[in-house]
C-alpha atoms as a PDB file:
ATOM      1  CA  UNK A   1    -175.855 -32.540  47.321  1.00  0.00           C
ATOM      2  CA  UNK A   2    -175.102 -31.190  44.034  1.00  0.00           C
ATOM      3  CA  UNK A   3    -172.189 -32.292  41.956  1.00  0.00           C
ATOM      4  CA  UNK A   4    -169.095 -30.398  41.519  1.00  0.00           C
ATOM      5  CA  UNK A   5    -168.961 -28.381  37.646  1.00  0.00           C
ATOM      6  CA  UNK A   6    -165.206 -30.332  37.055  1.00  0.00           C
ATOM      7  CA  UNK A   7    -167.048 -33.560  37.638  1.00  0.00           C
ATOM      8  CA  UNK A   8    -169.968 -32.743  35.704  1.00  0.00           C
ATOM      9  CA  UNK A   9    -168.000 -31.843  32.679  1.00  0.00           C
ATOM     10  CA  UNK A  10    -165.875 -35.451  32.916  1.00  0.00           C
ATOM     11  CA  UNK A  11    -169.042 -37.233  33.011  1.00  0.00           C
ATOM     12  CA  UNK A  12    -170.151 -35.341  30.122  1.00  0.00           C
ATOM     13  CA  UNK A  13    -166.748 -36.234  28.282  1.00  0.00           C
ATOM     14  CA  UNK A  14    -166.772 -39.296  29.064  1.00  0.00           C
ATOM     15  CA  UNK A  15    -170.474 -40.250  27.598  1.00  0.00           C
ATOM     16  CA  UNK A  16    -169.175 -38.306  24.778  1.00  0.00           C
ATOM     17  CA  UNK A  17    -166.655 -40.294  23.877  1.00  0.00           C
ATOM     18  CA  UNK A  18    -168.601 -43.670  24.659  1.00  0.00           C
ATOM     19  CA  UNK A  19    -170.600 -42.236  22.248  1.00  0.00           C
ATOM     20  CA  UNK A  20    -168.107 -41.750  19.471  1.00  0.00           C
ATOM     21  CA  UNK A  21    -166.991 -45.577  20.649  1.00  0.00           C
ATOM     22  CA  UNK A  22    -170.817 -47.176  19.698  1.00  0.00           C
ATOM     23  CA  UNK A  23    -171.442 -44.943  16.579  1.00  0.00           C
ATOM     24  CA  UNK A  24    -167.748 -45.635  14.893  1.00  0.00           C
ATOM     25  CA  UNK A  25    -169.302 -49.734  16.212  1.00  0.00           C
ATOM     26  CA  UNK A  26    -172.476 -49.309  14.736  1.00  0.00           C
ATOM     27  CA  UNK A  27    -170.890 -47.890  11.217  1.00  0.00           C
ATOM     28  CA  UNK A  28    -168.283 -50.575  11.026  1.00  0.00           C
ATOM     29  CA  UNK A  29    -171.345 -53.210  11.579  1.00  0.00           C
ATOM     30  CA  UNK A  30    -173.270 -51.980   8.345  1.00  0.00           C
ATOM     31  CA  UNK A  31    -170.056 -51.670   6.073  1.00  0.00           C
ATOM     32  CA  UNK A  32    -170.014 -55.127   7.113  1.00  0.00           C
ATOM     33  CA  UNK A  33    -172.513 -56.029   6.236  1.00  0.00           C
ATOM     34  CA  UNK A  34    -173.008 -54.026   3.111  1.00  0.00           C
ATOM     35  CA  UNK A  35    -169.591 -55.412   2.585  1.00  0.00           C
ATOM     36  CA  UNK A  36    -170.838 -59.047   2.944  1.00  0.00           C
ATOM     37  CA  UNK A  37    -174.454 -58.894   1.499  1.00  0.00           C
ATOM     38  CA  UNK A  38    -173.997 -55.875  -1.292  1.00  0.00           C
ATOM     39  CA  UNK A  39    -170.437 -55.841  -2.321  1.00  0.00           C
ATOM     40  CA  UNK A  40    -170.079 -59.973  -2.640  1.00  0.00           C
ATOM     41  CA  UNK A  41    -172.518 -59.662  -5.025  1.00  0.00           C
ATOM     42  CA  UNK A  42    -171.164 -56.751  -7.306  1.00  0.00           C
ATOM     43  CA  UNK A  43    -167.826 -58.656  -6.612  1.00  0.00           C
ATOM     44  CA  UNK A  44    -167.987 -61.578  -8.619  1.00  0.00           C
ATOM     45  CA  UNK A  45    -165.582 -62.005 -11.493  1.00  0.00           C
ATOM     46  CA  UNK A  46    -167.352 -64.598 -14.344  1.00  0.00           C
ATOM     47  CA  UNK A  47    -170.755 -64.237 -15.879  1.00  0.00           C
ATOM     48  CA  UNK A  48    -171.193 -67.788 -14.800  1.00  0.00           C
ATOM     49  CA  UNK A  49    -171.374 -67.082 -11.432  1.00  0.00           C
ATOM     50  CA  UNK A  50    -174.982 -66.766  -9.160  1.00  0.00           C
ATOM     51  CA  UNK A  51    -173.972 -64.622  -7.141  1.00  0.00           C
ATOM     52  CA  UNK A  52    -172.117 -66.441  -4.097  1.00  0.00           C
ATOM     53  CA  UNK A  53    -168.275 -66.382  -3.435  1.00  0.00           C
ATOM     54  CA  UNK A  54    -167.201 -69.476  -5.203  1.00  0.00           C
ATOM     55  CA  UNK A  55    -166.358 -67.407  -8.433  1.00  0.00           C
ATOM     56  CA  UNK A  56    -163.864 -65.150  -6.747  1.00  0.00           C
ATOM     57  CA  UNK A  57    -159.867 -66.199  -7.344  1.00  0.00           C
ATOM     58  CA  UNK A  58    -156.979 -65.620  -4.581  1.00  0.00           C
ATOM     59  CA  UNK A  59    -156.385 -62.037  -5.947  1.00  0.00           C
ATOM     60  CA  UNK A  60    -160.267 -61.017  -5.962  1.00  0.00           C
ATOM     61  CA  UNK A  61    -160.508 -62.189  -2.386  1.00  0.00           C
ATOM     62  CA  UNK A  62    -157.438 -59.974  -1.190  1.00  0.00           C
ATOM     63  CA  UNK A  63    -159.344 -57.019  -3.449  1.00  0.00           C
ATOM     64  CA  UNK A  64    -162.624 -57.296  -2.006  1.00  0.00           C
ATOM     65  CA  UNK A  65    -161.124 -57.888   1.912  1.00  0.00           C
ATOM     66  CA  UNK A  66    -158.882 -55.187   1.683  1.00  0.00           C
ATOM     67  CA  UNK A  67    -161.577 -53.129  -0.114  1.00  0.00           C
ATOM     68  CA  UNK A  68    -163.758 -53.869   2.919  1.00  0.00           C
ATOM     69  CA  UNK A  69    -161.715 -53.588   5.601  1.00  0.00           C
ATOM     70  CA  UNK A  70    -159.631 -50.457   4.936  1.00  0.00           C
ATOM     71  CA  UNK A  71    -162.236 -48.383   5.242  1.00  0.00           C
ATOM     72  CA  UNK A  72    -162.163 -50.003   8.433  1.00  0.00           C
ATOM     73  CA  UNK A  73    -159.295 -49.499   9.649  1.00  0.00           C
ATOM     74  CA  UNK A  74    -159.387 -45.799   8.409  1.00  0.00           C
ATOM     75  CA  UNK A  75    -162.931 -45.124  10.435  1.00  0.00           C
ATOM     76  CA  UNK A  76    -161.282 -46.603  13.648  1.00  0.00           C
ATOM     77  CA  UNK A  77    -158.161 -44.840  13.355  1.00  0.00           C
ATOM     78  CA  UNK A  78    -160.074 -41.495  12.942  1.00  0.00           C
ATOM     79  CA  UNK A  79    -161.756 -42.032  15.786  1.00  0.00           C
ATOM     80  CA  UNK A  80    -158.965 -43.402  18.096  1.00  0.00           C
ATOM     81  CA  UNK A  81    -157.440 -40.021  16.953  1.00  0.00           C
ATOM     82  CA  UNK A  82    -160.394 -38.100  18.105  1.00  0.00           C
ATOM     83  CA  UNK A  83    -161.146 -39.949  21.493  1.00  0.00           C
ATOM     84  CA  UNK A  84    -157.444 -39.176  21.983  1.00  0.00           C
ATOM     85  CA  UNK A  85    -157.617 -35.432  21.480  1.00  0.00           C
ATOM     86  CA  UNK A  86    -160.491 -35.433  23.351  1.00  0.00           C
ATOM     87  CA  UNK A  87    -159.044 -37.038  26.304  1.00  0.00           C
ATOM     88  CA  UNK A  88    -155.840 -35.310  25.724  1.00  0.00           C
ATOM     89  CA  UNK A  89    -157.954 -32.137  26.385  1.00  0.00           C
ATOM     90  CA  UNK A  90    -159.560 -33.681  29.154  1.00  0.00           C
ATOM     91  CA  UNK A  91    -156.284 -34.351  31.013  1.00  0.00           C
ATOM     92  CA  UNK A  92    -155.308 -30.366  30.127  1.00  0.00           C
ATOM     93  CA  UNK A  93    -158.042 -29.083  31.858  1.00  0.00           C
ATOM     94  CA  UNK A  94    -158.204 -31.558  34.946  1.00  0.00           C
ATOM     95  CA  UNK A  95    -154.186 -30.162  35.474  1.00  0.00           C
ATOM     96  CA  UNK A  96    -155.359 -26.655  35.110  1.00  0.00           C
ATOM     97  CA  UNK A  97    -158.130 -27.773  37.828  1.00  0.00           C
ATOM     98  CA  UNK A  98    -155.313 -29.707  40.047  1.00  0.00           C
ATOM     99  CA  UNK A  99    -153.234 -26.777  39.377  1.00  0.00           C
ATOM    100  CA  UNK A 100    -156.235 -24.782  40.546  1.00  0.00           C
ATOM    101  CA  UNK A 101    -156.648 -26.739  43.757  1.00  0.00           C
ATOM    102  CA  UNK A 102    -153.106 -26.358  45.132  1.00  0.00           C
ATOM    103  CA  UNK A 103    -153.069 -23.004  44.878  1.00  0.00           C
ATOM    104  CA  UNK A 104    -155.995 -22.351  46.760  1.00  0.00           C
ATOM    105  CA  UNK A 105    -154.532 -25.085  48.703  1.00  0.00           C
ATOM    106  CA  UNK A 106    -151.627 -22.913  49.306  1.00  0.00           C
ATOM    107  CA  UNK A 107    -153.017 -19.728  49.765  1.00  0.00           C
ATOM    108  CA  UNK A 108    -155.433 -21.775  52.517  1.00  0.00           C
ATOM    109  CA  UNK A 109    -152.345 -22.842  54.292  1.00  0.00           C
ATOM    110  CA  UNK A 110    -150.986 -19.959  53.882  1.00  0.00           C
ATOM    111  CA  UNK A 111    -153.786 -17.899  55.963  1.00  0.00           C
ATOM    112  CA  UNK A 112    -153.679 -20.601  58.485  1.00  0.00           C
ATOM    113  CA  UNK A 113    -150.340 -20.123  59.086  1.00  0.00           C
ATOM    114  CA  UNK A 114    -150.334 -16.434  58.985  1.00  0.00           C
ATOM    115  CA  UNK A 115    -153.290 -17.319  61.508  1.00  0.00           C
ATOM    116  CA  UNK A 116    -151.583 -19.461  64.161  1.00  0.00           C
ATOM    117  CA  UNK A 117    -149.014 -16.952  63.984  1.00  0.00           C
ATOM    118  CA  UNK A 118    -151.142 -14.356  65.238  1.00  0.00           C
ATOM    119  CA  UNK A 119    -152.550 -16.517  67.737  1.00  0.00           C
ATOM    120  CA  UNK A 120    -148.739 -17.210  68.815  1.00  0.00           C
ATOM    121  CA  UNK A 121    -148.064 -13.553  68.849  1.00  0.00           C
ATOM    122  CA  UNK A 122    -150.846 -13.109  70.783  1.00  0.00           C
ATOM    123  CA  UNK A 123    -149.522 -15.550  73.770  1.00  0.00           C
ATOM    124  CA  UNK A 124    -146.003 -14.322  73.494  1.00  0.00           C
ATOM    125  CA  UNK A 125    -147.006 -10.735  74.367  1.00  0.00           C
ATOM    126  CA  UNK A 126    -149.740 -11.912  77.004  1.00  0.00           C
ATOM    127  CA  UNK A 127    -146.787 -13.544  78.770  1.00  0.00           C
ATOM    128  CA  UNK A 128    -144.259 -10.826  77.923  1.00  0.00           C
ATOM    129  CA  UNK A 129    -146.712  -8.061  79.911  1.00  0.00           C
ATOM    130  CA  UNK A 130    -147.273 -10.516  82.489  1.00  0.00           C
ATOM    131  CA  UNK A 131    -144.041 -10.778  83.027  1.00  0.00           C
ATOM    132  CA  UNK A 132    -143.416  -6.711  82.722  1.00  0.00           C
ATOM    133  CA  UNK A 133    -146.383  -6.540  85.192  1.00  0.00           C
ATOM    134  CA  UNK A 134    -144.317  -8.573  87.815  1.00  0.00           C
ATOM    135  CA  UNK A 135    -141.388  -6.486  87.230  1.00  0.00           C
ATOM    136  CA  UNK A 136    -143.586  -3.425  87.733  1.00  0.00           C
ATOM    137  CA  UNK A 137    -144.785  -4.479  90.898  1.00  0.00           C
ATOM    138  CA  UNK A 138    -141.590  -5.619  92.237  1.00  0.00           C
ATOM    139  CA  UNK A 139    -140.113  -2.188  91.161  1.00  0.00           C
ATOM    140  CA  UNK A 140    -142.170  -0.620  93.466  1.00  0.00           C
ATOM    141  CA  UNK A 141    -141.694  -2.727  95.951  1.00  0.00           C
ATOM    142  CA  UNK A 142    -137.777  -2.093  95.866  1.00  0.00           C
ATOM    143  CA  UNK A 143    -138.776   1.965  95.049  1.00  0.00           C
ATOM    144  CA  UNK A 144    -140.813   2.218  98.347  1.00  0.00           C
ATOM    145  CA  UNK A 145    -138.158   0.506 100.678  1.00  0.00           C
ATOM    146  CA  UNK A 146    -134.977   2.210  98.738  1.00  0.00           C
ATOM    147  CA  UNK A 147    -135.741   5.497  97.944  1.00  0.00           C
ATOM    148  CA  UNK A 148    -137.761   6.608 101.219  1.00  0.00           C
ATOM    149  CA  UNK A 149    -136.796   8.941 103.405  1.00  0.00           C
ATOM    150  CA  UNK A 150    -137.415   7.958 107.131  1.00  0.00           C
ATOM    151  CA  UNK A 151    -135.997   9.439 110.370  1.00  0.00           C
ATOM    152  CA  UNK A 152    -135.223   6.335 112.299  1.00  0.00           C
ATOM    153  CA  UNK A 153    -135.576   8.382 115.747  1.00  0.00           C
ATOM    154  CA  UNK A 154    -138.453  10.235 115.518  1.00  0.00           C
ATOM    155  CA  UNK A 155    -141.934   9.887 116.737  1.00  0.00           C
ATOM    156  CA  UNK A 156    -143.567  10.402 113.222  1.00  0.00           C
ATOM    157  CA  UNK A 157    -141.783   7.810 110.899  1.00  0.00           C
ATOM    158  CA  UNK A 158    -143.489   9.269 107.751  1.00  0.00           C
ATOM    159  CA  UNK A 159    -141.953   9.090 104.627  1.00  0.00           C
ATOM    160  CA  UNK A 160    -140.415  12.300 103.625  1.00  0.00           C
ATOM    161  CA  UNK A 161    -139.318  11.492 100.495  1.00  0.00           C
ATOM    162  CA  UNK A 162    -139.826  13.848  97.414  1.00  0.00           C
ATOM    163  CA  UNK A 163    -140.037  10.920  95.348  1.00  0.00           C
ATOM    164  CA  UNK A 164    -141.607   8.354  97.138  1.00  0.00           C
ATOM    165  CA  UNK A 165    -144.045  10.183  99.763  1.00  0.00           C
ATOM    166  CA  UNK A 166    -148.206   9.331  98.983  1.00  0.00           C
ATOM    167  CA  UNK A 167    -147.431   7.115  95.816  1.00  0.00           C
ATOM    168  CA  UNK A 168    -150.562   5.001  94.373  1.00  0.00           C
ATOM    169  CA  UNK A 169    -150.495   1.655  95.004  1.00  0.00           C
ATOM    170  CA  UNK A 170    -150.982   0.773  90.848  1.00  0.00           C
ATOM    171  CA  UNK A 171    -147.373  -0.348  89.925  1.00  0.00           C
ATOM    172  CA  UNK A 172    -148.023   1.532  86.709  1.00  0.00           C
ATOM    173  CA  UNK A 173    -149.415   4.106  87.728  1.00  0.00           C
ATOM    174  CA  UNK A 174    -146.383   4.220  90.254  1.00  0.00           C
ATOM    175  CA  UNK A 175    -143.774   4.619  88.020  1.00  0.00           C
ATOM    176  CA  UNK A 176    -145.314   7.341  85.844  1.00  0.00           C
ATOM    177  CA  UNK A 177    -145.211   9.118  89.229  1.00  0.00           C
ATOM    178  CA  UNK A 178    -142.200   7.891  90.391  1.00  0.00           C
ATOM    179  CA  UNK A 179    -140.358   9.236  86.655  1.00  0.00           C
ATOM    180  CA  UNK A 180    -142.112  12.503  86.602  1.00  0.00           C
ATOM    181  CA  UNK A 181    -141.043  13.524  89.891  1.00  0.00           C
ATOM    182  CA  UNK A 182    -137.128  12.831  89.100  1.00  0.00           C
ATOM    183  CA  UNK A 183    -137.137  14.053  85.785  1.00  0.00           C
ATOM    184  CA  UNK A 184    -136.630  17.955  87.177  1.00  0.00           C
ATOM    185  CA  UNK A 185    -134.312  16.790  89.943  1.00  0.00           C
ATOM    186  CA  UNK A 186    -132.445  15.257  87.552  1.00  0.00           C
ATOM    187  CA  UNK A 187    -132.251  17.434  84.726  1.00  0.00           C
ATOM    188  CA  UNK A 188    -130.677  19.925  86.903  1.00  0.00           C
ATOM    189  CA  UNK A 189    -128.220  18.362  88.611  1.00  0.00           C
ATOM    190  CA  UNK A 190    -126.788  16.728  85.489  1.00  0.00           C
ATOM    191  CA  UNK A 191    -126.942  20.491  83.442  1.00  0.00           C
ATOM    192  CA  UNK A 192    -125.746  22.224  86.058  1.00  0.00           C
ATOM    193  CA  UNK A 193    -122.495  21.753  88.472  1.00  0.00           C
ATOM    194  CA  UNK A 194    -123.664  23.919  91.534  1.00  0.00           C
ATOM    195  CA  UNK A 195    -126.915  23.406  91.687  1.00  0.00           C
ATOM    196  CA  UNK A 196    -127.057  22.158  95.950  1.00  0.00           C
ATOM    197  CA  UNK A 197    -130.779  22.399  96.225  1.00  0.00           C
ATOM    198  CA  UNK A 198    -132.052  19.693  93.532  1.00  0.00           C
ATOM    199  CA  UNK A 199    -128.960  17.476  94.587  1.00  0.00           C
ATOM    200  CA  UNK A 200    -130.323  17.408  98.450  1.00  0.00           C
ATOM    201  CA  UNK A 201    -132.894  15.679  97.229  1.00  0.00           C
ATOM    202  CA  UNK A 202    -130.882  12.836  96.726  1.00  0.00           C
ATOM    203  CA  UNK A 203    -128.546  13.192  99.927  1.00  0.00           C
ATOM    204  CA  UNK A 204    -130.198  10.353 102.080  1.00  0.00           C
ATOM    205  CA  UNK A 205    -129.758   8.432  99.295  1.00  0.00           C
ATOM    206  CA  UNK A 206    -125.672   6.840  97.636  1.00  0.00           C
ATOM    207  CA  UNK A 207    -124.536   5.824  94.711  1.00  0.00           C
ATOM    208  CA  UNK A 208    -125.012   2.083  94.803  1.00  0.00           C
ATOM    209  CA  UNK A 209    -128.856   2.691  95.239  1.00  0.00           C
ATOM    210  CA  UNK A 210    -129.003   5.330  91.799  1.00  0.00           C
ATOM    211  CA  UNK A 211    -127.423   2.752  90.258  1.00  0.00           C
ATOM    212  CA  UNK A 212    -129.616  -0.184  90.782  1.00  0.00           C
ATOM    213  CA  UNK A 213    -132.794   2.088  90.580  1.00  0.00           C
ATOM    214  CA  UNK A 214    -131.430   2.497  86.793  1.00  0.00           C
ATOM    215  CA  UNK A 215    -130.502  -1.317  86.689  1.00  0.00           C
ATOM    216  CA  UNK A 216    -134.397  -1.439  87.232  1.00  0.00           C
ATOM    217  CA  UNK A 217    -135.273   0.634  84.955  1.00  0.00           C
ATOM    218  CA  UNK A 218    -133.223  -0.897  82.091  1.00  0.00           C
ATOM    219  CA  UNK A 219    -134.838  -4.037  82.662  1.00  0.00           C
ATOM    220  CA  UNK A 220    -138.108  -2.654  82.102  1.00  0.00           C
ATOM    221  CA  UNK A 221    -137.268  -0.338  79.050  1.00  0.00           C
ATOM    222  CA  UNK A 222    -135.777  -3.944  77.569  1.00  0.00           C
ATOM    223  CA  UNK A 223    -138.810  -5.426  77.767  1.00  0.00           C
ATOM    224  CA  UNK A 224    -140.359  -2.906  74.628  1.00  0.00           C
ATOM    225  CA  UNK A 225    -139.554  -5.512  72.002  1.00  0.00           C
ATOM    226  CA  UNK A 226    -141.858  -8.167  73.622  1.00  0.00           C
ATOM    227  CA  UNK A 227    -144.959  -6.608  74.836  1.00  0.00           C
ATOM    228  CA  UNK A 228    -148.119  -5.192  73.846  1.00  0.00           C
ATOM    229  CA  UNK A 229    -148.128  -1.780  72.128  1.00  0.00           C
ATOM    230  CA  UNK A 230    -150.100  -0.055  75.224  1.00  0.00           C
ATOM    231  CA  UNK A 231    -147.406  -1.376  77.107  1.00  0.00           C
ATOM    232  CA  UNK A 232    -144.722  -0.554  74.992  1.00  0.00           C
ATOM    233  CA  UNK A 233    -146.094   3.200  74.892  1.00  0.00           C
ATOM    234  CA  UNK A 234    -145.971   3.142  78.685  1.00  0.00           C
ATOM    235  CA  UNK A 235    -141.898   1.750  78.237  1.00  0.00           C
ATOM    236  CA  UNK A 236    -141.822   4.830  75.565  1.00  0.00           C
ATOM    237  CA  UNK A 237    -142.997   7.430  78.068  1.00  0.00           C
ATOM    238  CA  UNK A 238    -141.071   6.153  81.073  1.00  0.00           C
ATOM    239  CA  UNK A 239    -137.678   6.090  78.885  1.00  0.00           C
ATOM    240  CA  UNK A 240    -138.513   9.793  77.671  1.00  0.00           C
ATOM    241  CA  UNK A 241    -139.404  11.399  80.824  1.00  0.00           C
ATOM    242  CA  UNK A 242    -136.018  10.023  83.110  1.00  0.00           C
ATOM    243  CA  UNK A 243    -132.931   8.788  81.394  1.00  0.00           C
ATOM    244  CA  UNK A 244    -131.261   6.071  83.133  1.00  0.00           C
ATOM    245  CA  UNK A 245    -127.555   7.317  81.827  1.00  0.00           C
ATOM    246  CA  UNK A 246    -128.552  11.028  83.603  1.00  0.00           C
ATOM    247  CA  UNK A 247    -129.506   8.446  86.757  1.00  0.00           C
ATOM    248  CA  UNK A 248    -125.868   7.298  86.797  1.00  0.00           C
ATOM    249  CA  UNK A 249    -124.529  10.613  86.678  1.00  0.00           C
ATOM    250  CA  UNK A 250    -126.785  11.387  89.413  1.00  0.00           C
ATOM    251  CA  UNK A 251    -124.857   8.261  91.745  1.00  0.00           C
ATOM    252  CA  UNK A 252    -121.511   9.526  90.949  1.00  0.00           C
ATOM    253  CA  UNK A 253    -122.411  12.698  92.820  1.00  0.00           C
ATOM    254  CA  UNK A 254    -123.827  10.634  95.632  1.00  0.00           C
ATOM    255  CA  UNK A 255    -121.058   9.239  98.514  1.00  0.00           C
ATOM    256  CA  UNK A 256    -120.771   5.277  98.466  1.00  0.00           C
ATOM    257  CA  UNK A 257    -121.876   2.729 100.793  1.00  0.00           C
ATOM    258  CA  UNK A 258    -118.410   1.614 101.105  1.00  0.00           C
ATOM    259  CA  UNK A 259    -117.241   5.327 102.150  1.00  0.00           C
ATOM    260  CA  UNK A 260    -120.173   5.323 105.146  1.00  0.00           C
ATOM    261  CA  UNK A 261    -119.015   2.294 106.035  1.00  0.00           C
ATOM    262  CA  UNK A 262    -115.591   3.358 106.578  1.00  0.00           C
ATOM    263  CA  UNK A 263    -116.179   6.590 107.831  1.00  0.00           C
ATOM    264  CA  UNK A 264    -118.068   4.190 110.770  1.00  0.00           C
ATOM    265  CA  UNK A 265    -114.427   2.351 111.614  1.00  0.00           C
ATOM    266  CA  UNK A 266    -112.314   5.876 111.447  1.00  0.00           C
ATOM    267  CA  UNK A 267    -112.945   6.906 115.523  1.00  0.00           C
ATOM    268  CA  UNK A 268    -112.205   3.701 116.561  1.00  0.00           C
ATOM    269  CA  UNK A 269    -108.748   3.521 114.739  1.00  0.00           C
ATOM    270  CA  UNK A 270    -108.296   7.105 116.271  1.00  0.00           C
ATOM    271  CA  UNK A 271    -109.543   5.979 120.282  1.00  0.00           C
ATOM    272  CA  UNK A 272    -106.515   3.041 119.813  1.00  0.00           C
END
């Protein structure tokens, strides 16, 4: 595999400046030795001298050493200086590469968490329409036992409902039915007082049973938040077509279960 272009460069760099380390070497070596082998000789302070050391005094020696080695000490400190920048630099860039790294770093974390929240979206609203599915087909269920209309004495029990009678068996599809065909009966018995013929429709049914049909379907419309947007279209369509507030005003025109109740114990109080 090929290496990364940050790591090429810092192996570049680096033989770069272990080349500035054996060149700055190598030219320190010959003024050395130029020092030692040229210099020594131009050095010397008598005539009488042959060339060798012995002729120097205290204060020629300090003149020739520090003659030799400041030049020394200038070469190294010129390049200390310049292996420095250059490392300096290197360190610049490798931060502007680090800094690099954890923002892509970041913005990678970031998709994977904008990612796993999708995928936990996803599950939430699976559960939250399986859950409106069950309440769907329990609806129904309740619908098709509460709001039939069934002559308990007669030899055809057939529902005769208006709002119940040949319903499809789809709980969705059911209440789309089941909303459509109140939404007339409804409308005009809440907009207008004397209006007997749409408020028969309702007469085998009371209050306490308009009531909890709209307790059902406030449970469904609640469940909009939650659930896919298909489904929450279908909660959209259900709460425009039948109002659950017009439902209650339909019960209060409806007699009570209590009142049938005690309408049952009234001839016996009379026969005592």
């Amino acid at each position: 595999m090929g290496q990364l272009p940050d790591q090429q460069t810092r192996k570049k760099k680096a033989s770069n400046s272990a080349t500035i380390f054996v060149s700055v070497s190598l030219a320190s070596a010959v003024w050395l030795v130029a020092g030692i082998v040229v210099l020594g000789h131009v050095a010397q302070s008598p005539s009488s001298c042959n060339g060798t050391f012995s002729c120097l005094t205290l204060d020629g020696w300090g003149t020739y050493l520090s003659g030799v080695f400041a030049p020394l000490a200038f070469f190294w400190l010129v390049a200390t200086v310049w292996i420095q920048s250059r490392e300096l630099a290197q360190q610049r860039e490798e931060l502007a590469l680090t800094r690099k790294e954890f923002e892509h770093n970041r913005e990678v974390m970031k998709a994977q968490s904008d990612y796993v929240g999708a995928q936990t979206d996803i599950v939430v609203r699976d559960q939250a329409d399986h859950e409106l599915l069950m309440l769907l087909r329990l609806f129904r269920t309740w619908a098709m036992r509460a709001l039939r209309k069934v002559e308990l004495f007669s030899e055809n029990r057939k529902d005769k409902s208006e709002f119940t009678r040949e319903m499809p068996d789809d709980p969705v599809d059911f209440i789309v039915a089941l909303t459509s065909r109140l939404s007339l009966p409804i409308f005009q018995v809440t907009m207008f007082e004397d209006n007997g013929e749409y408020l028969n429709l309702f007469k085998h049914l009371n209050s306490e049973t308009m009531n909890e049909l709209a307790d059902h379907l406030d449970r469904i419309i609640a469940m909009k938040p939650r659930v896919s947007p298909s489904n929450a279209a279908l909660i959209d369509h259900v709460k425009s077509t039948v109002s659950t507030q017009d439902i209650r005003q339909v019960a209060q025109k409806l007699p009570s279960m209590m009142d049938d109740l005690s309408n049952l114990f009234v001839p016996n109080e009379k026969a005592t």
